[in-house]
Protein backbone atom coordinates (compact mmCIF):
# COMPACT_ATOMS: atom_id res chain seq x y z
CA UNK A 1 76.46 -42.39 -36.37
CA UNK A 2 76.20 -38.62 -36.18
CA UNK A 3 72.44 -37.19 -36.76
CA UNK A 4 73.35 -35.59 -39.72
CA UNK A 5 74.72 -39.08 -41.11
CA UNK A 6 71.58 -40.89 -40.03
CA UNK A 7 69.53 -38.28 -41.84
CA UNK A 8 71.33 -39.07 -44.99
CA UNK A 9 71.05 -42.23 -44.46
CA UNK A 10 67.66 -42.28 -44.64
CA UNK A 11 67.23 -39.44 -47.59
CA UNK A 12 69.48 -40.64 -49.59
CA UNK A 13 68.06 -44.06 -50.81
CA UNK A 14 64.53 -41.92 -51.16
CA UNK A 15 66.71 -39.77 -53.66
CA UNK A 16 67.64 -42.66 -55.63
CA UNK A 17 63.97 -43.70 -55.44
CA UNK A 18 63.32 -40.24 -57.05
CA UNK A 19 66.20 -41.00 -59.87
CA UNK A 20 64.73 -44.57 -60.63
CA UNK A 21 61.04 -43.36 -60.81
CA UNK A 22 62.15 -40.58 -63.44
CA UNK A 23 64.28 -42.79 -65.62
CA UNK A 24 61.11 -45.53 -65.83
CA UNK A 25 58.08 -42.88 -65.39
CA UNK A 26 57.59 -42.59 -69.35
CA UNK A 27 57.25 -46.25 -69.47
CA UNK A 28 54.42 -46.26 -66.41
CA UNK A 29 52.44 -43.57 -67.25
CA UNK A 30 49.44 -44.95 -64.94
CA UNK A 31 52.14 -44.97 -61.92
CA UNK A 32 51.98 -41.76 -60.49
CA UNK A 33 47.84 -41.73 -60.22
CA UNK A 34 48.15 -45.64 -58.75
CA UNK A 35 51.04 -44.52 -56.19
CA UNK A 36 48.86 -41.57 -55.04
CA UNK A 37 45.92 -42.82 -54.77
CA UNK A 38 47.67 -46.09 -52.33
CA UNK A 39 48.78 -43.09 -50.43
CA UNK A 40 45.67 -40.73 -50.27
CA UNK A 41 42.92 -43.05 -49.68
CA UNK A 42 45.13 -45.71 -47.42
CA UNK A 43 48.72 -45.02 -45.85
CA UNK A 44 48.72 -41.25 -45.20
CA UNK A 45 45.30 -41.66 -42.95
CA UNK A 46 46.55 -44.39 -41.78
CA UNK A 47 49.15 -42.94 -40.29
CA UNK A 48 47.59 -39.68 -39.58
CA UNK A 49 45.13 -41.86 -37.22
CA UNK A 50 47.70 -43.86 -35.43
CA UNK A 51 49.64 -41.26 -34.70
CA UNK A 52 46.98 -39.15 -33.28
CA UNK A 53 46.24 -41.56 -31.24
CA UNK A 54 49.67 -42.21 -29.74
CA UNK A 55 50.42 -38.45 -29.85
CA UNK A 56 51.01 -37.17 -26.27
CA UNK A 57 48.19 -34.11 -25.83
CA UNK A 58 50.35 -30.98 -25.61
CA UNK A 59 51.64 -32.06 -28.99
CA UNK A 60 47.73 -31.94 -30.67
CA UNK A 61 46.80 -28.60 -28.21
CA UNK A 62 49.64 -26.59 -29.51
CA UNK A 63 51.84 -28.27 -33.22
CA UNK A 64 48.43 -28.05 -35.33
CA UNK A 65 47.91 -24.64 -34.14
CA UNK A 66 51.26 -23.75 -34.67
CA UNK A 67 51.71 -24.71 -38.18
CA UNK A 68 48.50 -23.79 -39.32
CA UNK A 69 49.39 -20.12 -38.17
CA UNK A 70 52.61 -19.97 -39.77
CA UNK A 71 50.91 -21.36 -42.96
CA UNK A 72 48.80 -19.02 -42.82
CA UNK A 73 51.19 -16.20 -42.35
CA UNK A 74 53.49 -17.32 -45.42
CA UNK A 75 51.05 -15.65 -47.49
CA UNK A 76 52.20 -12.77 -46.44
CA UNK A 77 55.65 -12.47 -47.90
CA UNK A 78 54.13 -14.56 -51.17
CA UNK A 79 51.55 -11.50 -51.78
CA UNK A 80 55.00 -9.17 -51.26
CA UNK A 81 56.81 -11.20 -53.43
CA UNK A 82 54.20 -11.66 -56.10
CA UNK A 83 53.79 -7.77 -56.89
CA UNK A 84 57.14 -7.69 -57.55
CA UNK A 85 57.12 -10.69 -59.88
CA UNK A 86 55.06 -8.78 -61.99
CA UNK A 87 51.76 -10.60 -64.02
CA UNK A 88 53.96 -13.90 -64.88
CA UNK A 89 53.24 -15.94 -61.73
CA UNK A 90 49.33 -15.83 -60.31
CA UNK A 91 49.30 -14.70 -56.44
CA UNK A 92 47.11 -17.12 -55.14
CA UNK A 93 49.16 -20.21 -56.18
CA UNK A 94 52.18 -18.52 -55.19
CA UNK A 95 50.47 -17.99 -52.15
CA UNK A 96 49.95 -21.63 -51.74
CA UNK A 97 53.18 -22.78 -52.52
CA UNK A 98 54.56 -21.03 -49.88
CA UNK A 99 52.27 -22.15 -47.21
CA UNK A 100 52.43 -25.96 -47.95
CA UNK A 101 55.78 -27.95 -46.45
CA UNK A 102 56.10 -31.06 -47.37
CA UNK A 103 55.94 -32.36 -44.00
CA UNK A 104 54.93 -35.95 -44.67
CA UNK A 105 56.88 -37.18 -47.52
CA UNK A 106 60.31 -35.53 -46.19
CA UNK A 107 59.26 -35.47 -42.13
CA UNK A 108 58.35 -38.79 -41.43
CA UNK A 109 62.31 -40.35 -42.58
CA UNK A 110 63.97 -37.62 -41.06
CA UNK A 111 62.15 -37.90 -37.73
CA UNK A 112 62.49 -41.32 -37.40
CA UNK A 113 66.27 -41.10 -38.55
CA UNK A 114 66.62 -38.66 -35.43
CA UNK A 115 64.15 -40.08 -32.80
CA UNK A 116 63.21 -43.24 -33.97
CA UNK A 117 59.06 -43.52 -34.02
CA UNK A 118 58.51 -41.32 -31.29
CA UNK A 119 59.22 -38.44 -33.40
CA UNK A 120 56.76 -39.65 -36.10
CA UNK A 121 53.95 -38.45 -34.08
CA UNK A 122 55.45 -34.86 -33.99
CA UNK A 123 55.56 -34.62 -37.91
CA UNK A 124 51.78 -35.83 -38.12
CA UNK A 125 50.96 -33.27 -35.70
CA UNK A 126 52.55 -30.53 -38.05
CA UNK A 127 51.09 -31.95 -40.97
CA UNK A 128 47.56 -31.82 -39.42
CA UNK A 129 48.16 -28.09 -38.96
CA UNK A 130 49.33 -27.23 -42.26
CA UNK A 131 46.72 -29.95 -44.14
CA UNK A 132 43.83 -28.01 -42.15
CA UNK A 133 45.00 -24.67 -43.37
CA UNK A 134 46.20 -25.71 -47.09
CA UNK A 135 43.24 -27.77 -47.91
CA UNK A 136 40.89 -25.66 -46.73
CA UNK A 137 41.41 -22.21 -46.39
CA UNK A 138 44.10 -22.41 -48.82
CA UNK A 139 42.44 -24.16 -51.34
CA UNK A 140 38.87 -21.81 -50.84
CA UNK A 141 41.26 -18.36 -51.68
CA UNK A 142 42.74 -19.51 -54.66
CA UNK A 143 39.15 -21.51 -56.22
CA UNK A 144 37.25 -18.66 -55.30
CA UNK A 145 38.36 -16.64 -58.28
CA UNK A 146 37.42 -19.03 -60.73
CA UNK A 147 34.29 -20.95 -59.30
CA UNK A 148 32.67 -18.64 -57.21
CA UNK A 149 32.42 -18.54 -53.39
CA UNK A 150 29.60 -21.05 -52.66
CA UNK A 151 31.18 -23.79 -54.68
CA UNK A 152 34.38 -22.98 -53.37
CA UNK A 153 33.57 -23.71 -49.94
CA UNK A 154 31.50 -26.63 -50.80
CA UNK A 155 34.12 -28.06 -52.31
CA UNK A 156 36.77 -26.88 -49.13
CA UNK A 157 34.41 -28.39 -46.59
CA UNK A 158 34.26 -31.78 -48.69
CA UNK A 159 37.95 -32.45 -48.45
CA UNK A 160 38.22 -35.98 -46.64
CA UNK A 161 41.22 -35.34 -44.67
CA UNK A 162 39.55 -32.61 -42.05
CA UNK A 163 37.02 -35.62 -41.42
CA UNK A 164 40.03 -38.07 -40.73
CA UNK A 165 41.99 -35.44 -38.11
CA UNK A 166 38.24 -34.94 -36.19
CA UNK A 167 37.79 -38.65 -36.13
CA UNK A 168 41.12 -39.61 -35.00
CA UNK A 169 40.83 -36.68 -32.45
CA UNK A 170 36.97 -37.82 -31.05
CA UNK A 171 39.03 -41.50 -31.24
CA UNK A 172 41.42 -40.59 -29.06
CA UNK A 173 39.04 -38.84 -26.54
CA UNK A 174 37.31 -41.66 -25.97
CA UNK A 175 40.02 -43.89 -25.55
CA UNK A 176 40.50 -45.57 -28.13
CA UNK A 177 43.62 -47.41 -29.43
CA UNK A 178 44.69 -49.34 -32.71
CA UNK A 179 43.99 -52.96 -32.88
CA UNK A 180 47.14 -55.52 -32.74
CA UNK A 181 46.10 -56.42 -36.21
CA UNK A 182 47.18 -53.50 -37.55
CA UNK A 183 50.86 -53.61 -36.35
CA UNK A 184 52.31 -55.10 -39.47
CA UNK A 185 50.88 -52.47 -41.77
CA UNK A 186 51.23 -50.11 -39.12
CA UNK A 187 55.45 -50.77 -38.49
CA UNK A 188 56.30 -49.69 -42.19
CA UNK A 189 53.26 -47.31 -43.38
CA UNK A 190 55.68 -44.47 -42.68
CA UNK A 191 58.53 -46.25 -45.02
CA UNK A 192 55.84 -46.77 -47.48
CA UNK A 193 54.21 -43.11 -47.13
CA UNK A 194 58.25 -41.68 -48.20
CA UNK A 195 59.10 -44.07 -50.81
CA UNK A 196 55.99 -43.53 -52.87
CA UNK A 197 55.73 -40.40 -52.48
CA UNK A 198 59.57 -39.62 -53.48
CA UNK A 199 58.47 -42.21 -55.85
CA UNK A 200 55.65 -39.80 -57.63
CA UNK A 201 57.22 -37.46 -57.64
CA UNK A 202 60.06 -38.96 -60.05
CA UNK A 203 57.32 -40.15 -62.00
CA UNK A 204 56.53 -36.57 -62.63
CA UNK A 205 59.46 -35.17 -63.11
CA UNK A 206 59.56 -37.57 -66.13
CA UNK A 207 56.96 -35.33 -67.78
CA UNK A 208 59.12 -32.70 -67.06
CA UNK A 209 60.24 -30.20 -70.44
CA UNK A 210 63.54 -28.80 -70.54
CA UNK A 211 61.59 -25.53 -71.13
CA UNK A 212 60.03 -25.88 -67.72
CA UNK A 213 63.27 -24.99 -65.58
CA UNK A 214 64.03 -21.14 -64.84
CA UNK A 215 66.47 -21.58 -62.54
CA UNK A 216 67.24 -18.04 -61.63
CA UNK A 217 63.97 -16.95 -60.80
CA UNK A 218 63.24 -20.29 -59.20
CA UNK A 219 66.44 -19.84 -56.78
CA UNK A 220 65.00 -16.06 -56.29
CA UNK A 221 61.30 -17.43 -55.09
CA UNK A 222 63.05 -20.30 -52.89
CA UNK A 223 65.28 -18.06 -51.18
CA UNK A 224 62.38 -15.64 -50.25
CA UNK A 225 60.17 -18.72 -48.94
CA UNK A 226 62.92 -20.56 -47.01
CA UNK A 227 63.80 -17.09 -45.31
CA UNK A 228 60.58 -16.62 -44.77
CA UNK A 229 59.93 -20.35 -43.40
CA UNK A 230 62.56 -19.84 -40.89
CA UNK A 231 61.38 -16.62 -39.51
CA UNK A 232 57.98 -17.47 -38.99
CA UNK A 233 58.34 -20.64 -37.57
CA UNK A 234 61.47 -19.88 -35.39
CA UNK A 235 59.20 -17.12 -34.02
CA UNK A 236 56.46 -19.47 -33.28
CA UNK A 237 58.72 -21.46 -31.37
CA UNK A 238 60.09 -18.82 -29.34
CA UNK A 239 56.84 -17.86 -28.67
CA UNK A 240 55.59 -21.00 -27.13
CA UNK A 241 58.52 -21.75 -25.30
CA UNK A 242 58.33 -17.96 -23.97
CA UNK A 243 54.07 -18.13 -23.10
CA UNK A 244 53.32 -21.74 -22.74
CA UNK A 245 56.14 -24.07 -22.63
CA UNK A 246 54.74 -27.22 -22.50
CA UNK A 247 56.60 -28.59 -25.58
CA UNK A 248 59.45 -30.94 -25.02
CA UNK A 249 63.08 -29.97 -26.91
CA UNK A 250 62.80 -33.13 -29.35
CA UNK A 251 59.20 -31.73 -30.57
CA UNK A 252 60.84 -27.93 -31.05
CA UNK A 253 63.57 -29.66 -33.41
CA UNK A 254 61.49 -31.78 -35.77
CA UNK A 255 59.05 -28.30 -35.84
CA UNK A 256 62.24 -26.19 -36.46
CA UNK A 257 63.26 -28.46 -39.28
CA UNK A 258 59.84 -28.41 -41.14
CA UNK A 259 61.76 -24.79 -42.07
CA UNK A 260 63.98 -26.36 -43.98
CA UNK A 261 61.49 -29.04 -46.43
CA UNK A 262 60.64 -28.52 -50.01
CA UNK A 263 57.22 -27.08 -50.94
CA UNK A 264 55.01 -29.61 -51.08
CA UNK A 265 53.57 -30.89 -54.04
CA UNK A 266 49.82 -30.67 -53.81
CA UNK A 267 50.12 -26.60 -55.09
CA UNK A 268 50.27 -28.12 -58.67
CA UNK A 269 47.15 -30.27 -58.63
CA UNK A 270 45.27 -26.50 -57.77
CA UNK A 271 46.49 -25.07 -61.66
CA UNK A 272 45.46 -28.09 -63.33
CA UNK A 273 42.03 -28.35 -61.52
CA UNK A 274 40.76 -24.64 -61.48
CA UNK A 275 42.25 -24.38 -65.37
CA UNK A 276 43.98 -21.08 -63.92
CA UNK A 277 45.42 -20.36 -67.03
CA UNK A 278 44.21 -16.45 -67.85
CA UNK A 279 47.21 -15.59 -70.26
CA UNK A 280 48.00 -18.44 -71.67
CA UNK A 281 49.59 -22.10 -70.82
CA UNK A 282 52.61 -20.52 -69.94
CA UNK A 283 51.62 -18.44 -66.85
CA UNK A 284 50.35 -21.59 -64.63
CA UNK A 285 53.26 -23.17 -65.49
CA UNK A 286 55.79 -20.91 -64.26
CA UNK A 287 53.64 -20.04 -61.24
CA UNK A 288 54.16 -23.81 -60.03
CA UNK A 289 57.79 -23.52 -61.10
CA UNK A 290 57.92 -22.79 -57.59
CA UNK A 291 56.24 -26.71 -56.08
CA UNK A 292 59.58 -28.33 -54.72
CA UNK A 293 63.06 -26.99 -54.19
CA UNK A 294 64.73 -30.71 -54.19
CA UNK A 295 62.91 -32.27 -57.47
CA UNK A 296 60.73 -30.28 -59.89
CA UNK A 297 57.22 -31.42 -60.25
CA UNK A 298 56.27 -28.37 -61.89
CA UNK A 299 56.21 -28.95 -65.43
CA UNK A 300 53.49 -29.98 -68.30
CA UNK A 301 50.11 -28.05 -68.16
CA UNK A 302 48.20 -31.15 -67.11
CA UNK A 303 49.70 -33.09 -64.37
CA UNK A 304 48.32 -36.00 -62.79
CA UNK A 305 46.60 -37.13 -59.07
CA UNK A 306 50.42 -37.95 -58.03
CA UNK A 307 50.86 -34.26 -57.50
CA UNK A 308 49.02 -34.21 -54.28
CA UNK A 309 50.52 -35.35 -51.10
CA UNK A 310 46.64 -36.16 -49.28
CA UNK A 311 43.69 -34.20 -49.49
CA UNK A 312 43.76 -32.49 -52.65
CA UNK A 313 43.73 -35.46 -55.10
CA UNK A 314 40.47 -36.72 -53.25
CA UNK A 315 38.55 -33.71 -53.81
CA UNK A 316 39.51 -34.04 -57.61
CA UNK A 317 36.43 -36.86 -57.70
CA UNK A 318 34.43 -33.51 -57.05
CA UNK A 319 35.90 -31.21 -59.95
CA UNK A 320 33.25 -30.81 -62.56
């Protein structure tokens, strides 16, 4: 099979997992927070610490780096794009929008459909880089607006998943390795990881209003960000393989193809939990129009845990 067909292969069935999620999500209500919190508190640093460990150490010296500079630098061309939005759509969660990918939920099936495991560890690498940027510095711009700069970076220093990547890391400087018992889990955690996240996200979109879609401005904002996606991490890439070099040609792919995957999710948990609502429910809401390009999550002014793909939903314990 072709690589294209074995990435459908493995997409597709996560689409219908999407489909089946949002025909039963108004039945399940208590689904999406259940799902997510299975995936936040167990499978996602799960993962994140086996793979560090088996990750090869030019992959943890220079991905994290990587992505967390070109999440960083997405801001850039959100600010741009923002002024010209006008006062419907707040900066600072456009700004975040465009500097999460959904690197976990979409990565992990498409490495594997590509390279098989190996390529796993590639896709946690980039997700440490953009999870220490988004949950972090990301989430201290936007908060600091409406809580204040102390609390803000309380709250952006309490966000469980830095303390996973630095253990993992000190873990695998020492030597250590994952215990045999923890193959079974371990062999489909990054099955499980896809299908319930693809799986919350359904369950969202069943809370979806048909007033929620604009789907001319939405195709405006997603053209801007995927341009913008490619250029900045295409230039990354040529500058590492121009100055340093030391990543192999399957790693530049799966990095390359991060380009290409829907915003990730955790930008709407940010409207709900600051209340950044300043003109009315309607402003928030169209600001996180912008959350995913393949299924909308963006939608009803509350939305629930399930709209975070790791860290953000654990700090949500610490929201007054």
């Amino acid at each position: 099979m072709s690589a294209l067909g074995n990435i459908a292969a493995a997409l597709l069935p996560l689409y219908g997992v999407i489909m089946l999620a949002w025909g039963v999500g108004a039945r399940v209500p208590w689904a999406a927070k259940l799902f997510s919190t299975i995936l936040v508190f167990g499978l996602i640093p799960l993962l994140v610490i086996d793979k560090v460990l088996g990750a090869e150490t030019q992959q943890l010296l220079v991905i994290p780096p990587l992505m967390f500079a070109v999440a960083a630098l997405m801001s850039i061309p959100a600010y741009r794009l923002a002024k010209r939005l006008g006062d419907d759509f707040d900066p600072k969660l456009l700004s975040a929008s465009f500097s999460f990918f959904n690197v976990a939920f979409f990565g992990v099936p498409v490495s594997q459909a590509l390279f098989g495991e190996v390529g796993v560890s590639t896709v946690i690498c980039a997700y440490i880089g953009s999870a220490l940027y988004g949950d972090t510095i990301g989430y201290f711009l936007i908060a600091r607006t409406k809580e204040g700069t102390r609390k803000a970076a309380t709250k952006a220093l309490r966000v469980p998943v830095v303390y996973v990547i630095v253990g993992a890391i000190i873990a695998k400087s020492a030597g250590v390795t994952m215990p045999e018992a923890a193959s079974p889990i371990l062999s489909v955690a990054g099955t499980l990881v896809s299908v319930l996240g693809m799986a919350v996200i359904g369950l969202n979109l069943a809370e979806t209003g048909r007033d929620d879609w604009r789907p001319r401005m939405m195709t405006r904002i997603l053209g801007v960000r995927q341009a913008s996606g490619l250029v900045l991490i295409a230039t990354a890439l040529a500058l590492e393989a121009a100055f340093i070099g030391i990543l192999a040609p399957r790693d530049r792919v799966i990095v390359g193809l991060i380009a290409l995957f829907p915003i990730a999710s955790n930008v709407t948990l940010f409207a709900t939990l600051l209340d950044l609502e300043p003109q009315g429910r309607g402003r928030p809401r169209r600001t996180v129009e912008c959350c995913l390009a393949s299924a909308r999550v963006a939608g009803r002014r509350r939305v629930s845990l399930g709209d975070t793909e790791l860290g953000i939903a654990q700090r949500a314990g610490c929201a007054p």
